[in-house]
PDB file of N, CA and C in Angstrom:
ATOM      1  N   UNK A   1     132.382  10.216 159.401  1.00  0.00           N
ATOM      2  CA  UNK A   1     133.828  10.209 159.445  1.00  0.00           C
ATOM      3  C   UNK A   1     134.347   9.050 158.599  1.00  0.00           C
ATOM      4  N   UNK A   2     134.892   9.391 157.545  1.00  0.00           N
ATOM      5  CA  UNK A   2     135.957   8.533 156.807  1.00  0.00           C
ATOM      6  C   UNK A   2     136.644   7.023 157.328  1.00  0.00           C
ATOM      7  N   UNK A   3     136.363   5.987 157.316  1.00  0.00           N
ATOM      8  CA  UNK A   3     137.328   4.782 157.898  1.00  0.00           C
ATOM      9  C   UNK A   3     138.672   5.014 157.697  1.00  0.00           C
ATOM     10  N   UNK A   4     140.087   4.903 158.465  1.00  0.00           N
ATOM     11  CA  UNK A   4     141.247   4.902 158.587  1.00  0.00           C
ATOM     12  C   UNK A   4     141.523   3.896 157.838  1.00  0.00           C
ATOM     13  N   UNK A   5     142.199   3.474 156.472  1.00  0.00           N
ATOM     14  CA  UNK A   5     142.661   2.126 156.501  1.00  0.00           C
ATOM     15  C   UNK A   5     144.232   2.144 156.397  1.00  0.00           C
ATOM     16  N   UNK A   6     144.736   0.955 156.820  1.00  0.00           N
ATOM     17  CA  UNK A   6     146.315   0.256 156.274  1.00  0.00           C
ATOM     18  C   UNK A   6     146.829   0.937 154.358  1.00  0.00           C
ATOM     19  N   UNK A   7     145.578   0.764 154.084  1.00  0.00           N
ATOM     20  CA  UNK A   7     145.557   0.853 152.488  1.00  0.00           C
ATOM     21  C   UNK A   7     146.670   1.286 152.050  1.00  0.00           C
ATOM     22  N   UNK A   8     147.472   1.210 150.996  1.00  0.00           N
ATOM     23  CA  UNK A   8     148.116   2.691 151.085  1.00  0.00           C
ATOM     24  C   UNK A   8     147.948   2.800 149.023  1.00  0.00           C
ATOM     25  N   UNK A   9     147.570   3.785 148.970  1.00  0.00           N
ATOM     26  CA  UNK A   9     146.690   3.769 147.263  1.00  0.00           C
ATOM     27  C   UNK A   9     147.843   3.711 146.363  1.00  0.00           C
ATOM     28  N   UNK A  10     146.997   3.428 144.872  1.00  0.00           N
ATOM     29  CA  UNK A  10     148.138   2.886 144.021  1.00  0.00           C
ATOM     30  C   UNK A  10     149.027   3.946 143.320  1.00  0.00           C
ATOM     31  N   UNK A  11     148.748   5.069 143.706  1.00  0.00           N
ATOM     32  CA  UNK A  11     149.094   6.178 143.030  1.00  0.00           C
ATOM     33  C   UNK A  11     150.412   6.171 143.553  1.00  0.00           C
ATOM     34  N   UNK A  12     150.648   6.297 145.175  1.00  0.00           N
ATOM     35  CA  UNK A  12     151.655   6.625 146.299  1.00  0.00           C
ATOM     36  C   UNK A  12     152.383   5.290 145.875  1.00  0.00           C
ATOM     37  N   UNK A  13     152.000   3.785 146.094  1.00  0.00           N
ATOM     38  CA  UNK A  13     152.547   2.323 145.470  1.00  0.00           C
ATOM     39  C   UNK A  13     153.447   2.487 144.511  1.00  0.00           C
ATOM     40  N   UNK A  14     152.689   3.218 143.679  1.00  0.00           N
ATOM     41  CA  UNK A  14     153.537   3.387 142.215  1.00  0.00           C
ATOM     42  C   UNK A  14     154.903   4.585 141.982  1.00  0.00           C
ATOM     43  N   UNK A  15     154.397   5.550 143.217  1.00  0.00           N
ATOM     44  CA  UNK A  15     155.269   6.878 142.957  1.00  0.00           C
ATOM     45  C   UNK A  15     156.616   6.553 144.189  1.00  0.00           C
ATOM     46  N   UNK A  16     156.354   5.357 144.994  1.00  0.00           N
ATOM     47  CA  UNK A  16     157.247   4.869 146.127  1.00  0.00           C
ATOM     48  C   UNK A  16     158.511   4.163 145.272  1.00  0.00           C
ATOM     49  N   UNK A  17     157.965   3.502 144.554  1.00  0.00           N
ATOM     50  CA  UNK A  17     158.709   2.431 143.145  1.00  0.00           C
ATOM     51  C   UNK A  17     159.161   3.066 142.508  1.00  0.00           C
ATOM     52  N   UNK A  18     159.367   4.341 141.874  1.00  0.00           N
ATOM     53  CA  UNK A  18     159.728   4.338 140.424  1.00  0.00           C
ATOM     54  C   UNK A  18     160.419   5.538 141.284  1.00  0.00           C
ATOM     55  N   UNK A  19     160.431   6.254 142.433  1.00  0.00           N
ATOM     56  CA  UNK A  19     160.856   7.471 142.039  1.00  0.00           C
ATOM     57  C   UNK A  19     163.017   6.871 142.421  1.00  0.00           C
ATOM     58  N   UNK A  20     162.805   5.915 143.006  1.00  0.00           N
ATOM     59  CA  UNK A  20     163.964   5.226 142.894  1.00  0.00           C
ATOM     60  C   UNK A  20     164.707   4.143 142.172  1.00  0.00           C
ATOM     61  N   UNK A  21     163.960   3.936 141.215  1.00  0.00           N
ATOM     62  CA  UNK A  21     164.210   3.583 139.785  1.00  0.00           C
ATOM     63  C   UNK A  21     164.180   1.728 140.566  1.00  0.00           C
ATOM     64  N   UNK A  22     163.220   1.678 141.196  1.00  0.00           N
ATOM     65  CA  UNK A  22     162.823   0.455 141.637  1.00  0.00           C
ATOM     66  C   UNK A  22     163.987  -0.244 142.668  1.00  0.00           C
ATOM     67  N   UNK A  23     164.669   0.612 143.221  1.00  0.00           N
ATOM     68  CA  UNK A  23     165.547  -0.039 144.413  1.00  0.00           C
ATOM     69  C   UNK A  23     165.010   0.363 145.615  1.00  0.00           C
ATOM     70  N   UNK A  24     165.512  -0.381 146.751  1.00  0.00           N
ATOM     71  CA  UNK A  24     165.237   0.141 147.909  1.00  0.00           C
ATOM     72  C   UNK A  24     165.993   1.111 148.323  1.00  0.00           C
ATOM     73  N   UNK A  25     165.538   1.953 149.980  1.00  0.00           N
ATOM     74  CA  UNK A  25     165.929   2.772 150.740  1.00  0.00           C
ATOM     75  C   UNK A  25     166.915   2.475 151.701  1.00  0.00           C
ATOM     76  N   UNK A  26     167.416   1.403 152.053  1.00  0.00           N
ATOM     77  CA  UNK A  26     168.154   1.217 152.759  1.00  0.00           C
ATOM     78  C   UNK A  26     169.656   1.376 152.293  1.00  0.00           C
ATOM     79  N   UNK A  27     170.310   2.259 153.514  1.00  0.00           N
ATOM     80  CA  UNK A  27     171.705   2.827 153.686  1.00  0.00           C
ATOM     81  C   UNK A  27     172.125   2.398 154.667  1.00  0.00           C
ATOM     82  N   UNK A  28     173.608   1.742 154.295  1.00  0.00           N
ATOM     83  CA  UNK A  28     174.489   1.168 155.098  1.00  0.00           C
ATOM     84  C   UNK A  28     175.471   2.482 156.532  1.00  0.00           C
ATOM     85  N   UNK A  29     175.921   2.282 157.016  1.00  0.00           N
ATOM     86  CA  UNK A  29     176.538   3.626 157.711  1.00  0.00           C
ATOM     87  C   UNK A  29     177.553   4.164 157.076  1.00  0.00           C
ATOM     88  N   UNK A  30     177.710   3.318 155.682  1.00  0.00           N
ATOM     89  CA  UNK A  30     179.006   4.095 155.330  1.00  0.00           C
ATOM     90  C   UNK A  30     178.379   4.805 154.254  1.00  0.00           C
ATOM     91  N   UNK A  31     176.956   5.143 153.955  1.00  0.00           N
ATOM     92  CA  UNK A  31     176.209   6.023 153.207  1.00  0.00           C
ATOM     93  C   UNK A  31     176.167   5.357 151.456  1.00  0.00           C
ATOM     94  N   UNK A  32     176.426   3.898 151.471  1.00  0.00           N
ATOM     95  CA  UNK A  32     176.176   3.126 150.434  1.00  0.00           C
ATOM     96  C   UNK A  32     174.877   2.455 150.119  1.00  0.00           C
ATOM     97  N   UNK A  33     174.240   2.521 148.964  1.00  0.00           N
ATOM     98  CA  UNK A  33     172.927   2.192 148.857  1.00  0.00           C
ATOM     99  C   UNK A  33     172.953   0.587 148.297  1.00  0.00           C
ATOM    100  N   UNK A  34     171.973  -0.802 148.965  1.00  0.00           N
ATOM    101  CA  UNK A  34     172.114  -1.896 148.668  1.00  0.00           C
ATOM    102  C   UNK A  34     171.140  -1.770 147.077  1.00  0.00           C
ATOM    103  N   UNK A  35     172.141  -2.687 146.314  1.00  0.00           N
ATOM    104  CA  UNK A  35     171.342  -3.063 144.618  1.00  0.00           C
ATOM    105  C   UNK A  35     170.244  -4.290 145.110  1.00  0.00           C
ATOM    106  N   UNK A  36     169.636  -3.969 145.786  1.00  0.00           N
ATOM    107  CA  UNK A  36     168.474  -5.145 146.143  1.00  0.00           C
ATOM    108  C   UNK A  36     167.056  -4.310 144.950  1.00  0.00           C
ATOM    109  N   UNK A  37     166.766  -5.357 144.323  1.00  0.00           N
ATOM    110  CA  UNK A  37     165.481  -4.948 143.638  1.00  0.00           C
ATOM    111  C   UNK A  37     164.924  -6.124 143.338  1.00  0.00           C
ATOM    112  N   UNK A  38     164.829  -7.312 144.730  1.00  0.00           N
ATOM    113  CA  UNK A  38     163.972  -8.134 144.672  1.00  0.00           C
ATOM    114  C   UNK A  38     163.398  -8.040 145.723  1.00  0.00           C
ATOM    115  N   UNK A  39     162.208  -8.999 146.437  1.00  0.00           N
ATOM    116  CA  UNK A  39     161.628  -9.011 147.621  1.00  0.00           C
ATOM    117  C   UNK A  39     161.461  -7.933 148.445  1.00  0.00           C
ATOM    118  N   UNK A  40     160.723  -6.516 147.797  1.00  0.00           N
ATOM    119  CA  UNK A  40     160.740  -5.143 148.110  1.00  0.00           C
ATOM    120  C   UNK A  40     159.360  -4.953 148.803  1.00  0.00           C
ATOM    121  N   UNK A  41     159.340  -4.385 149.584  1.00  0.00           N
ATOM    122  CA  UNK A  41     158.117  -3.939 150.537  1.00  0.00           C
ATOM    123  C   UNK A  41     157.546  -2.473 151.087  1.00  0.00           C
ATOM    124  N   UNK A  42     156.791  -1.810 151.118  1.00  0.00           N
ATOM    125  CA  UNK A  42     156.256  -0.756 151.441  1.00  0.00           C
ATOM    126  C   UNK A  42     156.321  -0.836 153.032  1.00  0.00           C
ATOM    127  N   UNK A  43     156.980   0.411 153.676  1.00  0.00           N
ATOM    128  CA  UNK A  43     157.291   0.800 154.863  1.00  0.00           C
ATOM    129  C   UNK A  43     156.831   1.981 154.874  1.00  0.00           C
ATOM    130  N   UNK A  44     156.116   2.307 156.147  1.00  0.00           N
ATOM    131  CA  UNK A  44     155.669   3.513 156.913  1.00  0.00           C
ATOM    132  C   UNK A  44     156.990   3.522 157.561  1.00  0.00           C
ATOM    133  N   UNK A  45     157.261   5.194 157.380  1.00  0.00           N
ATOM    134  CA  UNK A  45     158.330   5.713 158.333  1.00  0.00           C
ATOM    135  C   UNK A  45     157.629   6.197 159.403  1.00  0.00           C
ATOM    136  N   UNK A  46     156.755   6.387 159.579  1.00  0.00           N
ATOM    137  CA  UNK A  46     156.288   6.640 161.208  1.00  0.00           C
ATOM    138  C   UNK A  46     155.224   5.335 160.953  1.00  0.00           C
ATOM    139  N   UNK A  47     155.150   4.327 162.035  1.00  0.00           N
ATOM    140  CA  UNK A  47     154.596   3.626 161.859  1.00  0.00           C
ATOM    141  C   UNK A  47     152.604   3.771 161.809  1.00  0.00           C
ATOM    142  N   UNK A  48     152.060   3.383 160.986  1.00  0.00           N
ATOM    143  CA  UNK A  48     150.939   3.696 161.060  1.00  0.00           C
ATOM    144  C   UNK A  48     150.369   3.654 162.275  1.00  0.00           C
ATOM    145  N   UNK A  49     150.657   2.467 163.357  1.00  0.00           N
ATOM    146  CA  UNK A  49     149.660   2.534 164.812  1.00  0.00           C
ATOM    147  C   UNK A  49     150.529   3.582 165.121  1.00  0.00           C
ATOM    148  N   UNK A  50     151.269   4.531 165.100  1.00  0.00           N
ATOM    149  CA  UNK A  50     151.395   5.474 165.538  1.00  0.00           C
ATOM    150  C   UNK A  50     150.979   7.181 164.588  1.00  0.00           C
ATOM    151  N   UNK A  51     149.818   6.540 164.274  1.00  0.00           N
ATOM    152  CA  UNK A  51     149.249   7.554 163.540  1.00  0.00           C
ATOM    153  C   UNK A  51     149.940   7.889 162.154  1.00  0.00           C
ATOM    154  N   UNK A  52     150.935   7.156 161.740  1.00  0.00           N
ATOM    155  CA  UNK A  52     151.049   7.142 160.229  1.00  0.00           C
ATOM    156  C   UNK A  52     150.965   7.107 158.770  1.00  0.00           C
ATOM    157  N   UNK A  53     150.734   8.605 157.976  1.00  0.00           N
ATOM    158  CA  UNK A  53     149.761   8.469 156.948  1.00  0.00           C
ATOM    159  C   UNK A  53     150.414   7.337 156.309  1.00  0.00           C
ATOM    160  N   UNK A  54     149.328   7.342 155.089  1.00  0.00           N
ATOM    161  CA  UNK A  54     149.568   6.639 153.565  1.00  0.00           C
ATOM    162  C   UNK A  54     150.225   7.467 152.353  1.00  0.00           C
ATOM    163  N   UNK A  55     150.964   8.957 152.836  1.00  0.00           N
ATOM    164  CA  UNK A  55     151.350   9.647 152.045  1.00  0.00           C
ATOM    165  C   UNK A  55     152.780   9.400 151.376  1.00  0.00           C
ATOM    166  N   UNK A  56     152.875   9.556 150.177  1.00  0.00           N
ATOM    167  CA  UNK A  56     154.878   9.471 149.651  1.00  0.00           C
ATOM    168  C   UNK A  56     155.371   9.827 150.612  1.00  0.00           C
ATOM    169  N   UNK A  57     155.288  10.900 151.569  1.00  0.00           N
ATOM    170  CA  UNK A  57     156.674  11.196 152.402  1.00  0.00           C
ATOM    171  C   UNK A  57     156.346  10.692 153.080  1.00  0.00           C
ATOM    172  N   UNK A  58     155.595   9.599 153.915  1.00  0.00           N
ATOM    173  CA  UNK A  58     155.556   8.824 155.077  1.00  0.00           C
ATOM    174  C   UNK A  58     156.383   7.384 154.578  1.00  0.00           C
ATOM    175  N   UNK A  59     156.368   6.907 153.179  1.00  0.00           N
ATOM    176  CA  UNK A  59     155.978   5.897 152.594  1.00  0.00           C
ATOM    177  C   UNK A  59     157.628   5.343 152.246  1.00  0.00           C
ATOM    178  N   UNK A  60     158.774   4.387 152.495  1.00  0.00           N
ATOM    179  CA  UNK A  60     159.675   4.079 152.079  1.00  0.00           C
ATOM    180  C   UNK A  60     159.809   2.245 151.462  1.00  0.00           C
ATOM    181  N   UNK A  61     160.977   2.051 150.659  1.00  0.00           N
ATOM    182  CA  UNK A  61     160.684   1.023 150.234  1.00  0.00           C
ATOM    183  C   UNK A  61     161.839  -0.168 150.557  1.00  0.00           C
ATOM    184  N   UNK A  62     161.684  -1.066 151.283  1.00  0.00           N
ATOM    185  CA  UNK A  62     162.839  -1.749 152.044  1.00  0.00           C
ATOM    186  C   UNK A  62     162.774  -3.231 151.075  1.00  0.00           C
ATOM    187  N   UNK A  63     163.766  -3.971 151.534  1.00  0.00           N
ATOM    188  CA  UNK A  63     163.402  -5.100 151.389  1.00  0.00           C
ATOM    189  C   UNK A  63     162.967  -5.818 152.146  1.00  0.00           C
ATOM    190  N   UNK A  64     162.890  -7.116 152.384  1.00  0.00           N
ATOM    191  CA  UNK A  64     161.890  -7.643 153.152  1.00  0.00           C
ATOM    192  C   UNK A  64     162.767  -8.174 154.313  1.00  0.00           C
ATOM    193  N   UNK A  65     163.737  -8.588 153.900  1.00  0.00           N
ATOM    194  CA  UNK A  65     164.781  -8.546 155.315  1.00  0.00           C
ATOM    195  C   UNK A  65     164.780  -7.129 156.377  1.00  0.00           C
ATOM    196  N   UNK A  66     165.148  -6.097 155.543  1.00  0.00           N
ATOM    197  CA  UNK A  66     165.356  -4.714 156.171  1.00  0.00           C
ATOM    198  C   UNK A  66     164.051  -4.852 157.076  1.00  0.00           C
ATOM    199  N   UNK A  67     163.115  -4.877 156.102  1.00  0.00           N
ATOM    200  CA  UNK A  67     161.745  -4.507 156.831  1.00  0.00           C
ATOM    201  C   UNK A  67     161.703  -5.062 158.046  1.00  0.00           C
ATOM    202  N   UNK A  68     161.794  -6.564 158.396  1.00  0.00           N
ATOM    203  CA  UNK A  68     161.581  -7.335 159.541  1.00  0.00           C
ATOM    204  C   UNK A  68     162.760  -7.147 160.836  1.00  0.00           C
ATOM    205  N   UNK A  69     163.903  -6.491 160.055  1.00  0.00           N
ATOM    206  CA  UNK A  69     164.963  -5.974 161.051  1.00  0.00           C
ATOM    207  C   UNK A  69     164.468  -4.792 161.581  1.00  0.00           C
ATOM    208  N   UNK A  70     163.785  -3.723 161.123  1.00  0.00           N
ATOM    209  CA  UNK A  70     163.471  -2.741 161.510  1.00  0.00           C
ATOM    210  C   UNK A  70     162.738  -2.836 162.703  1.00  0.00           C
ATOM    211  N   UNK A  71     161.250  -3.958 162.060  1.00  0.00           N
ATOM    212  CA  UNK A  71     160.293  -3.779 162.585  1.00  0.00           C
ATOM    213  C   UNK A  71     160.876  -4.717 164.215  1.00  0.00           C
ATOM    214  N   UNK A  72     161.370  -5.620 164.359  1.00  0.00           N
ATOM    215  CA  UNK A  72     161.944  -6.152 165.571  1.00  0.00           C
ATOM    216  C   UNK A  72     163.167  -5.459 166.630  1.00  0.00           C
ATOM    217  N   UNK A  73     163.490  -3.937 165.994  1.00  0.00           N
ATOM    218  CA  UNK A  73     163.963  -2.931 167.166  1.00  0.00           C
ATOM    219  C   UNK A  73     162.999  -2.393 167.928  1.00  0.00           C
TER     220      UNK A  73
END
């Protein structure tokens, strides 16, 4: 059986980045997208300990603030 890793490969890395022309995913409630394209981070939308692949559609790209707000709900 295959090891599970965190990994998430450079193919998905690369196709997470560019397919948004290097901005993040985060939307405000008024459906406005932030111009953040510094301090950007790879996010599992289902979190991996909850069985979350390494696939593009699992895979979003926050910043690093977002990220740590998320992850502390």
């Amino acid at each position: 059986m295959a090891k599970v890793s965190r990994y998430i490969p450079k193919k998905v890395r690369y196709a997470a980045f560019t397919k948004l022309n290097h901005q993040y995913q985060f939307y405000s409630k008024s459906g406005k997208r932030s111009n953040e394209k510094r301090f950007l981070e790879l996010d599992h939308i289902k979190p991996y300990s909850k069985n979350g692949l390494n696939n593009l559609e699992n895979i979003q790209v926050l910043c690093s603030n977002h990220n740590k707000l998320k992850g502390s709900n």
